[in-house]
PDB file of N, CA and C in Angstrom:
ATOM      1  N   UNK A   1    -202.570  10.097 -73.354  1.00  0.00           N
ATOM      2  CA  UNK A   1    -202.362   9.031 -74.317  1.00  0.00           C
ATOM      3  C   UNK A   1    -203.197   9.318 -75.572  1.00  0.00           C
ATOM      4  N   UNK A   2    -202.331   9.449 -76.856  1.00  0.00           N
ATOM      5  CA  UNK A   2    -203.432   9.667 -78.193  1.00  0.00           C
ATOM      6  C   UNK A   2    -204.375   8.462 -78.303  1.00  0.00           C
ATOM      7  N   UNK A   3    -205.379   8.944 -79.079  1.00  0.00           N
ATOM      8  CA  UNK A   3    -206.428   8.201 -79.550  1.00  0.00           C
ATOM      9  C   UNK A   3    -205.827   6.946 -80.185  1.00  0.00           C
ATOM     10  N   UNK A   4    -206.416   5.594 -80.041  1.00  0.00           N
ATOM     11  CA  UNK A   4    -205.923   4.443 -81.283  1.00  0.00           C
ATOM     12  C   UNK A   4    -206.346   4.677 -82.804  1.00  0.00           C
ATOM     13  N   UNK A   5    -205.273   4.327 -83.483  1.00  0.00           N
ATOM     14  CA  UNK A   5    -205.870   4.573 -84.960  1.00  0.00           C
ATOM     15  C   UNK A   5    -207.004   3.424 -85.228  1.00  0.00           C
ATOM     16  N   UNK A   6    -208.057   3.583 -85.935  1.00  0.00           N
ATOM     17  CA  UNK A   6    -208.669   2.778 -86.609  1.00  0.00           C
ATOM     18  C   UNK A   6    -208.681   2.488 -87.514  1.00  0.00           C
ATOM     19  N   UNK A   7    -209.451   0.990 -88.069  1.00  0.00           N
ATOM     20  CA  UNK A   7    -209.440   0.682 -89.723  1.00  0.00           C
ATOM     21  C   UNK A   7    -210.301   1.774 -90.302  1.00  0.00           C
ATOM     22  N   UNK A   8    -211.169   2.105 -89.942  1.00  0.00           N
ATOM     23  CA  UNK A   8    -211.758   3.165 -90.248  1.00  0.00           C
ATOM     24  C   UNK A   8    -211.218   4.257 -91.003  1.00  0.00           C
ATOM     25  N   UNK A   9    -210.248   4.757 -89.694  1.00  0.00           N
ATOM     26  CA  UNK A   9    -208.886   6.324 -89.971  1.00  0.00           C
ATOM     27  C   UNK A   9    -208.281   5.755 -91.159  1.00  0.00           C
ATOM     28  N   UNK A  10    -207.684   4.951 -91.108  1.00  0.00           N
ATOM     29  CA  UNK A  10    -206.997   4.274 -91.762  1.00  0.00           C
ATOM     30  C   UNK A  10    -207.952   4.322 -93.523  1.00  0.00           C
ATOM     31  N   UNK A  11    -208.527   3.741 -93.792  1.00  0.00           N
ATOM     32  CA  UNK A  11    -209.709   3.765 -94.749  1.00  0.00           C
ATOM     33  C   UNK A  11    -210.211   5.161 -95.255  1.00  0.00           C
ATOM     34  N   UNK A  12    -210.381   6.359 -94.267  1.00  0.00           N
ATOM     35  CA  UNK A  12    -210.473   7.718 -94.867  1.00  0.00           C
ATOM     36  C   UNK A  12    -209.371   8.127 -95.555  1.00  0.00           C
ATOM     37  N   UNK A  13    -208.870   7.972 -94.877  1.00  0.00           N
ATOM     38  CA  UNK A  13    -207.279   8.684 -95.346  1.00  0.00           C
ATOM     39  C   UNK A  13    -206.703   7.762 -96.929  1.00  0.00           C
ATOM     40  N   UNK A  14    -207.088   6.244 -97.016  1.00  0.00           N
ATOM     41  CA  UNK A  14    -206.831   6.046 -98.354  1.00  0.00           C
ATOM     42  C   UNK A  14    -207.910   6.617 -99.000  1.00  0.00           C
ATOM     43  N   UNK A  15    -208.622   7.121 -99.181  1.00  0.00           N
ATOM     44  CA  UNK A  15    -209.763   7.853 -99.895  1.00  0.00           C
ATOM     45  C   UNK A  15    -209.317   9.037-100.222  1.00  0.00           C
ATOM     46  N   UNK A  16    -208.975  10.045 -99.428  1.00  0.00           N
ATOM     47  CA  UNK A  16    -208.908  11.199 -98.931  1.00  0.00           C
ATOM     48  C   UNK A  16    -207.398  11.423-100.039  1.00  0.00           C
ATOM     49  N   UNK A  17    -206.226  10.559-100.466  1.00  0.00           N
ATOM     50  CA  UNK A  17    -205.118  10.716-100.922  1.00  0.00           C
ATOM     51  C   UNK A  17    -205.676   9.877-102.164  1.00  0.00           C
ATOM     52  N   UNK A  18    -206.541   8.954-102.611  1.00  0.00           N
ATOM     53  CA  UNK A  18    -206.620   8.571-103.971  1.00  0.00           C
ATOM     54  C   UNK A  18    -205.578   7.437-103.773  1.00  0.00           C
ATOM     55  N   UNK A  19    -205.847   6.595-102.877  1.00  0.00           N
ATOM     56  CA  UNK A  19    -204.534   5.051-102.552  1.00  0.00           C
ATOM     57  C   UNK A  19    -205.011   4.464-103.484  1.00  0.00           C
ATOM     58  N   UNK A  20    -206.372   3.871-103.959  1.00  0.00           N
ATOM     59  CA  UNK A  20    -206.466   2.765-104.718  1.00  0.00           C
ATOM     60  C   UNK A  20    -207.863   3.294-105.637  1.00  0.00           C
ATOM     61  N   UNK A  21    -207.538   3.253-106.300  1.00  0.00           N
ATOM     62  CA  UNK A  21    -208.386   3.801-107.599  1.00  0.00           C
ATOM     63  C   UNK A  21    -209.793   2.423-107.817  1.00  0.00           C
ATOM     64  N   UNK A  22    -210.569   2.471-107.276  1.00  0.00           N
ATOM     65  CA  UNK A  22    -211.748   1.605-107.430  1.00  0.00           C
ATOM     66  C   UNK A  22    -212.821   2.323-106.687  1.00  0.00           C
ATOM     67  N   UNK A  23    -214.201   1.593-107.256  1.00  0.00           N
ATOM     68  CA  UNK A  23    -215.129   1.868-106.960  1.00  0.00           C
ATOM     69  C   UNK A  23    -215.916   0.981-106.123  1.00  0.00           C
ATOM     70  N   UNK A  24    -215.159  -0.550-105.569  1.00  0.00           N
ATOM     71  CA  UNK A  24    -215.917  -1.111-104.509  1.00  0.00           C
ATOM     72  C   UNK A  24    -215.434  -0.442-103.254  1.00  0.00           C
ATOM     73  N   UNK A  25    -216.755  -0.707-102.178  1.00  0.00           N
ATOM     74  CA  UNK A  25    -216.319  -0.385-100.742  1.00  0.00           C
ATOM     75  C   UNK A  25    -214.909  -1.139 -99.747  1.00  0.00           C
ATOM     76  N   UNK A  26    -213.948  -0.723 -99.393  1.00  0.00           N
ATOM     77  CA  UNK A  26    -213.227  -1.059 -98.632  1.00  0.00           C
ATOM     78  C   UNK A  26    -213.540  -0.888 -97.110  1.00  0.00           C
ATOM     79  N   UNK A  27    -213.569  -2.593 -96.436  1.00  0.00           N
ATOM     80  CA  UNK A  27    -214.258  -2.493 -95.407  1.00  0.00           C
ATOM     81  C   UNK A  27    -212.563  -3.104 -94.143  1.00  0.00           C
ATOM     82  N   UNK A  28    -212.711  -3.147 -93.299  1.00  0.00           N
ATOM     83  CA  UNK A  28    -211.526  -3.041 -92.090  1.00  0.00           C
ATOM     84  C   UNK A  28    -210.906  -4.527 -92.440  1.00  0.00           C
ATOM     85  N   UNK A  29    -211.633  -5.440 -93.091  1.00  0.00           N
ATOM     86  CA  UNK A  29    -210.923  -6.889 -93.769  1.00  0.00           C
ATOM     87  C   UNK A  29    -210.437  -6.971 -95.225  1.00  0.00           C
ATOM     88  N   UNK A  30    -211.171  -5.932 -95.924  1.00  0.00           N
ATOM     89  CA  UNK A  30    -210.554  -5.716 -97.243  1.00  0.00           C
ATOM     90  C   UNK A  30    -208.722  -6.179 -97.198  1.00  0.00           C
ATOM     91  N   UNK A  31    -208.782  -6.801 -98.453  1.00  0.00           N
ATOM     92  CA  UNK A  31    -207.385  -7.287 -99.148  1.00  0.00           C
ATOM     93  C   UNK A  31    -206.958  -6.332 -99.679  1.00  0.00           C
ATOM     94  N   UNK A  32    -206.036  -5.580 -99.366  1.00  0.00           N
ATOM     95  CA  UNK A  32    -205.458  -4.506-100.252  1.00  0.00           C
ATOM     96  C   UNK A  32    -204.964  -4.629-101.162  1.00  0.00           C
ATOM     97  N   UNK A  33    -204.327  -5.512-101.306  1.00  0.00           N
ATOM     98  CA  UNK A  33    -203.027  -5.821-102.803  1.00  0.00           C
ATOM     99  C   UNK A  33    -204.287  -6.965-103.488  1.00  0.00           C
ATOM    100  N   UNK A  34    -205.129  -7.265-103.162  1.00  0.00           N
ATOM    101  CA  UNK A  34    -206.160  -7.742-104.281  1.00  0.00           C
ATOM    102  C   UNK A  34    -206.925  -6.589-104.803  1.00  0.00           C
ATOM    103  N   UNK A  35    -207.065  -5.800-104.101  1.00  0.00           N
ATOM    104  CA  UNK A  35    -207.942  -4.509-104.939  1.00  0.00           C
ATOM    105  C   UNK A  35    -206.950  -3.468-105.310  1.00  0.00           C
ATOM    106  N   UNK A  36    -205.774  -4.155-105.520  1.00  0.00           N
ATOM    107  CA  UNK A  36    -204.919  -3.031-106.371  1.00  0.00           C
ATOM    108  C   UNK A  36    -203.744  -2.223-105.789  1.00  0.00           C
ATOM    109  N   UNK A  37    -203.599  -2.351-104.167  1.00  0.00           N
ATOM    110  CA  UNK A  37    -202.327  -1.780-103.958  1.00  0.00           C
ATOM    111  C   UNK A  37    -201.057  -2.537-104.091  1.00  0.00           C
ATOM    112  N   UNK A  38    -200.243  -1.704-104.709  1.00  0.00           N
ATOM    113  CA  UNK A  38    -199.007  -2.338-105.224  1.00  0.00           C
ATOM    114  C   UNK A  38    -197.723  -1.632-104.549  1.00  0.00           C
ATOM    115  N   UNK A  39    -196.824  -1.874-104.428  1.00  0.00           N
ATOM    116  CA  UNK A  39    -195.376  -1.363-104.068  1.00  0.00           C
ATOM    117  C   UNK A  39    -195.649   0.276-103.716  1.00  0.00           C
ATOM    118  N   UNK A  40    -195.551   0.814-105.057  1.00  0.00           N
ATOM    119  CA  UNK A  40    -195.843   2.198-105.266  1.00  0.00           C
ATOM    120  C   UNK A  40    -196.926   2.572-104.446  1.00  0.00           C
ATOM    121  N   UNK A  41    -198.076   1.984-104.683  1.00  0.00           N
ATOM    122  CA  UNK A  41    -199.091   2.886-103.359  1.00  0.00           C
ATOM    123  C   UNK A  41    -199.196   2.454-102.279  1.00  0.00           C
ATOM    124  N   UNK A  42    -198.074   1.490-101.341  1.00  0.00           N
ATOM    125  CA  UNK A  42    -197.847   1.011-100.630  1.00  0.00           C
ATOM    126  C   UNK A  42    -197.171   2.363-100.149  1.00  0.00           C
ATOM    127  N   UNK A  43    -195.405   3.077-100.583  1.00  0.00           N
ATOM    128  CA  UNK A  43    -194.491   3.759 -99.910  1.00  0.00           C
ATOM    129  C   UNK A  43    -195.621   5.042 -99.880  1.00  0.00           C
ATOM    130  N   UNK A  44    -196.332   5.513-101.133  1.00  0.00           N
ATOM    131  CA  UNK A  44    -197.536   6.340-100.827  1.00  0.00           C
ATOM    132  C   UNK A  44    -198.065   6.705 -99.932  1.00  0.00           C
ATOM    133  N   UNK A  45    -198.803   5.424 -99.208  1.00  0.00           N
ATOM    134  CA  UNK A  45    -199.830   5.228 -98.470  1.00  0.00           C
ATOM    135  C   UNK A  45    -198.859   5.547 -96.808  1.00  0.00           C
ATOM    136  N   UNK A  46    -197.294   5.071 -97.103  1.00  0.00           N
ATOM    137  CA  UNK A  46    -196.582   5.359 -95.510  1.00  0.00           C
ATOM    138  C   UNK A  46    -196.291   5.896 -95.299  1.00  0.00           C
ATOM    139  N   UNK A  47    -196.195   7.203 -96.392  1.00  0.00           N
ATOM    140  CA  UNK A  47    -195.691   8.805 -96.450  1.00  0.00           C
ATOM    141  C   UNK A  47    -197.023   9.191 -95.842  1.00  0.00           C
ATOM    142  N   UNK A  48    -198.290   9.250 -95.951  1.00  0.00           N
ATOM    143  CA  UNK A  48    -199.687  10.190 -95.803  1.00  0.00           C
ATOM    144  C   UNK A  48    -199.410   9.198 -94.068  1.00  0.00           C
ATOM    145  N   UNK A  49    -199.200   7.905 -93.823  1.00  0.00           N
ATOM    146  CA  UNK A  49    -199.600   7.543 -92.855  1.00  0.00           C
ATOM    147  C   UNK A  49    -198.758   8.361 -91.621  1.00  0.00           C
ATOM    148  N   UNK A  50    -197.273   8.268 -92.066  1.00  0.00           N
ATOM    149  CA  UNK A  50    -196.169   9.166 -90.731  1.00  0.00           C
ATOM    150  C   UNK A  50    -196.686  10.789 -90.394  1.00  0.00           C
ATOM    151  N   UNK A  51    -197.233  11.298 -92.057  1.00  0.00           N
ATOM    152  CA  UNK A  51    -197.481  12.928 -91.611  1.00  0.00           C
ATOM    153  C   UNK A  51    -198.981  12.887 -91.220  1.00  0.00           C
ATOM    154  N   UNK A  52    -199.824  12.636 -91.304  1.00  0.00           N
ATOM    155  CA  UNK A  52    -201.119  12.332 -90.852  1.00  0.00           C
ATOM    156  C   UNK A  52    -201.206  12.107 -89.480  1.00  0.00           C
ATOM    157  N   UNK A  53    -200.917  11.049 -88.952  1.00  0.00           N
ATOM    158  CA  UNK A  53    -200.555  10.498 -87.408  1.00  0.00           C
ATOM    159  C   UNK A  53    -199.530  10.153 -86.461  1.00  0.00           C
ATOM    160  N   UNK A  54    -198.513  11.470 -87.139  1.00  0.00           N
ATOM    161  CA  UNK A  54    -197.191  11.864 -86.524  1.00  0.00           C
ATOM    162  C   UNK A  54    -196.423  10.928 -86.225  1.00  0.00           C
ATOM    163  N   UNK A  55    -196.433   9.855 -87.293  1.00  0.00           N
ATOM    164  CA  UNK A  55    -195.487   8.464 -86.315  1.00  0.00           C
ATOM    165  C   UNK A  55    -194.280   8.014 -87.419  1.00  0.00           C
ATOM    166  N   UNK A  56    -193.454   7.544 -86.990  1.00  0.00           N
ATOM    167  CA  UNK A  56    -192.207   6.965 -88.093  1.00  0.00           C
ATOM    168  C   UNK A  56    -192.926   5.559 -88.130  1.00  0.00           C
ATOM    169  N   UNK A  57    -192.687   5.072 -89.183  1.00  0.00           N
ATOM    170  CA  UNK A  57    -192.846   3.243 -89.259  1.00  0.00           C
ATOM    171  C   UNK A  57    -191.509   3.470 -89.271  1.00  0.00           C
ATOM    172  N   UNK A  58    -190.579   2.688 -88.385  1.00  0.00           N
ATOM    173  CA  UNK A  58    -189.443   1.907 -88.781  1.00  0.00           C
ATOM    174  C   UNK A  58    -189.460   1.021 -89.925  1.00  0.00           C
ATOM    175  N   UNK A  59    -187.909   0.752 -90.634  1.00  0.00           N
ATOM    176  CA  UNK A  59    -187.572  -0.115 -91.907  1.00  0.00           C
ATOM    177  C   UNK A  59    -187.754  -1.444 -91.300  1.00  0.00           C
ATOM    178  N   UNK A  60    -187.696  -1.571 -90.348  1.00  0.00           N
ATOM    179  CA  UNK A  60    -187.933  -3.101 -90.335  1.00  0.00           C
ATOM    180  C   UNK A  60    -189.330  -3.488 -89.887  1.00  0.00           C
ATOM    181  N   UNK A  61    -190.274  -2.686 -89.973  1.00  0.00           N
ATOM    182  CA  UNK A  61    -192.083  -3.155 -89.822  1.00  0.00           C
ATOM    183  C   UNK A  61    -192.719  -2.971 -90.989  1.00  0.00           C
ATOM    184  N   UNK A  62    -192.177  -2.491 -92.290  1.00  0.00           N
ATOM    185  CA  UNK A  62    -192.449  -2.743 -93.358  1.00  0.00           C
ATOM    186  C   UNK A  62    -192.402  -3.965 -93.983  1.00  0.00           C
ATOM    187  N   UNK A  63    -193.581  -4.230 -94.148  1.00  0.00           N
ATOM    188  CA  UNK A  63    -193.698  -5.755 -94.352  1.00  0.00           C
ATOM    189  C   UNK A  63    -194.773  -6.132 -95.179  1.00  0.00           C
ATOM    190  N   UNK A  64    -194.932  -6.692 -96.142  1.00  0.00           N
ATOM    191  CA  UNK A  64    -196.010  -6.822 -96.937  1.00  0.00           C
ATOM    192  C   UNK A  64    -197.388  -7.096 -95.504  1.00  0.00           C
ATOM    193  N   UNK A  65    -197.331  -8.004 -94.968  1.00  0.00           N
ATOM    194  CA  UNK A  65    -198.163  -8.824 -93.673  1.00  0.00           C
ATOM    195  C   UNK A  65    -198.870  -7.566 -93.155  1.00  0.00           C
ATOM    196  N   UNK A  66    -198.098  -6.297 -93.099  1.00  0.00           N
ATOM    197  CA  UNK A  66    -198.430  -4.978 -92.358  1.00  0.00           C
ATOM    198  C   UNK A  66    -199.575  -4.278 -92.929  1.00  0.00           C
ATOM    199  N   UNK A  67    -199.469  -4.260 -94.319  1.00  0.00           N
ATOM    200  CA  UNK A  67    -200.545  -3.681 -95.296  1.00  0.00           C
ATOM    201  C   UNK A  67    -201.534  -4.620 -96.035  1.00  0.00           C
ATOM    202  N   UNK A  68    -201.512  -5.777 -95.558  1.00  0.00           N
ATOM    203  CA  UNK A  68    -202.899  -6.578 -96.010  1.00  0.00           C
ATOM    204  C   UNK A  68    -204.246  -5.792 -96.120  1.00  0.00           C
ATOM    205  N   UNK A  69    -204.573  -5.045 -95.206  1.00  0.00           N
ATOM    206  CA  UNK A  69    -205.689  -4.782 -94.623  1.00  0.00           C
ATOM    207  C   UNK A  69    -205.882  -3.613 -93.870  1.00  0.00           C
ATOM    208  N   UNK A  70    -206.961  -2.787 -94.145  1.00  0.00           N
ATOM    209  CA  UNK A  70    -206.862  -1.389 -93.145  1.00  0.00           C
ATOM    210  C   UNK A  70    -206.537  -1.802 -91.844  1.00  0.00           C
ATOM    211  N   UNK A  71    -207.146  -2.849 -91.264  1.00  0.00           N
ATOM    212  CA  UNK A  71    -207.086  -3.472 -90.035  1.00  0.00           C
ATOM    213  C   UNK A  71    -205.958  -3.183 -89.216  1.00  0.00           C
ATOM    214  N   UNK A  72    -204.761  -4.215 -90.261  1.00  0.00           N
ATOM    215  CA  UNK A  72    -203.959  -3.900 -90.161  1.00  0.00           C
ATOM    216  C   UNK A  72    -202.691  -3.525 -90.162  1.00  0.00           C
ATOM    217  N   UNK A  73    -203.474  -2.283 -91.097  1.00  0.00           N
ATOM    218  CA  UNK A  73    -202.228  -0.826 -91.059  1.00  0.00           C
ATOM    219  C   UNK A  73    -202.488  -0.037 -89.973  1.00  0.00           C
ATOM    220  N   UNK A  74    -203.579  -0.617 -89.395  1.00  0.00           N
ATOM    221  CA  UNK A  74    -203.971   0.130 -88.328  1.00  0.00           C
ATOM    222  C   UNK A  74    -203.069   0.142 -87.206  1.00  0.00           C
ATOM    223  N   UNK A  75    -203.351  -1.456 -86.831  1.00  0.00           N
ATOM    224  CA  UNK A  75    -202.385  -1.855 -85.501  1.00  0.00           C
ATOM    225  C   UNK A  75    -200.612  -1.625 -86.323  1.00  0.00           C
ATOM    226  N   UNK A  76    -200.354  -1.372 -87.041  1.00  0.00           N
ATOM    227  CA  UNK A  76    -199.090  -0.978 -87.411  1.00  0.00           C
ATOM    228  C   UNK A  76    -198.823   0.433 -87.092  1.00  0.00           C
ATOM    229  N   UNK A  77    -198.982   1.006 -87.150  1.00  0.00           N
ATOM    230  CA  UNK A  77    -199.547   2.715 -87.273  1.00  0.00           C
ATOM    231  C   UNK A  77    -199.679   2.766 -85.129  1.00  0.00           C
ATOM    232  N   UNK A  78    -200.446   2.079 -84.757  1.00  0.00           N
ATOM    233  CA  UNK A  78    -200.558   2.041 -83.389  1.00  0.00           C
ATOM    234  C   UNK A  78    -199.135   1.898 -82.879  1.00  0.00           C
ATOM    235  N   UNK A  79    -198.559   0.600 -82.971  1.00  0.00           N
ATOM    236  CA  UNK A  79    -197.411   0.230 -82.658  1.00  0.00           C
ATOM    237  C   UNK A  79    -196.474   1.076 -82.868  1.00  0.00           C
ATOM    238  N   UNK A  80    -196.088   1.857 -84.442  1.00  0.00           N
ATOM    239  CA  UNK A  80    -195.348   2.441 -84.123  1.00  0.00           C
ATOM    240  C   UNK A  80    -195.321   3.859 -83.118  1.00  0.00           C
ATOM    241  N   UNK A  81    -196.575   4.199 -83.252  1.00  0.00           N
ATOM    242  CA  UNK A  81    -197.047   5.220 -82.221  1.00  0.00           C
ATOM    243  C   UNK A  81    -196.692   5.160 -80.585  1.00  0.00           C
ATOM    244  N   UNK A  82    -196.240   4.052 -80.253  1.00  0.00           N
ATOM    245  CA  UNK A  82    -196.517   3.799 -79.035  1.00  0.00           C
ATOM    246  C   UNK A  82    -194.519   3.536 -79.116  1.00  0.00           C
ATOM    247  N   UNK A  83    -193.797   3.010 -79.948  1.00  0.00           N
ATOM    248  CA  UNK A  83    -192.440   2.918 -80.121  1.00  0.00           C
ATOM    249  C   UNK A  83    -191.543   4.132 -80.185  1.00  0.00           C
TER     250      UNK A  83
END
């Protein structure tokens, strides 16, 4: 059974690709679309997420609700992992 993703994983990897252009810390409750992710670095962020941790998001778990928060894009990213 693979490892669970974390907010953590999740949180490098927007770093690591340049997701949101700021200089405060993003912590596993961080608001994403208040510190700037929008549409565009949303489909971004689900392209690095499928080739990164080998998983499809299905079209229908795309959901604004999904990317609030590293948290959880996390348990999104899990789920589809496990689907």
């Amino acid at each position: 059974m693979p490892l669970a993703i974390t907010a953590q994983s999740i949180i490098t990897l927007m770093e690591e690709h340049h997701i949101l252009d700021i200089e405060e810390e993003v912590r596993a409750d961080s608001d994403l679309f208040a510190l700037g992710l929008d549409s565009l670095a949303t489909m971004q962020l689900m392209l690095h997420l499928e080739s990164t941790f080998a998983v499809t998001i299905p079209p229908i778990m795309v959901k604004r609700e999904h990317f609030t928060t590293p948290a959880a894009i996390a348990s999104l990213v899990n789920q589809a992992g496990t689907a």
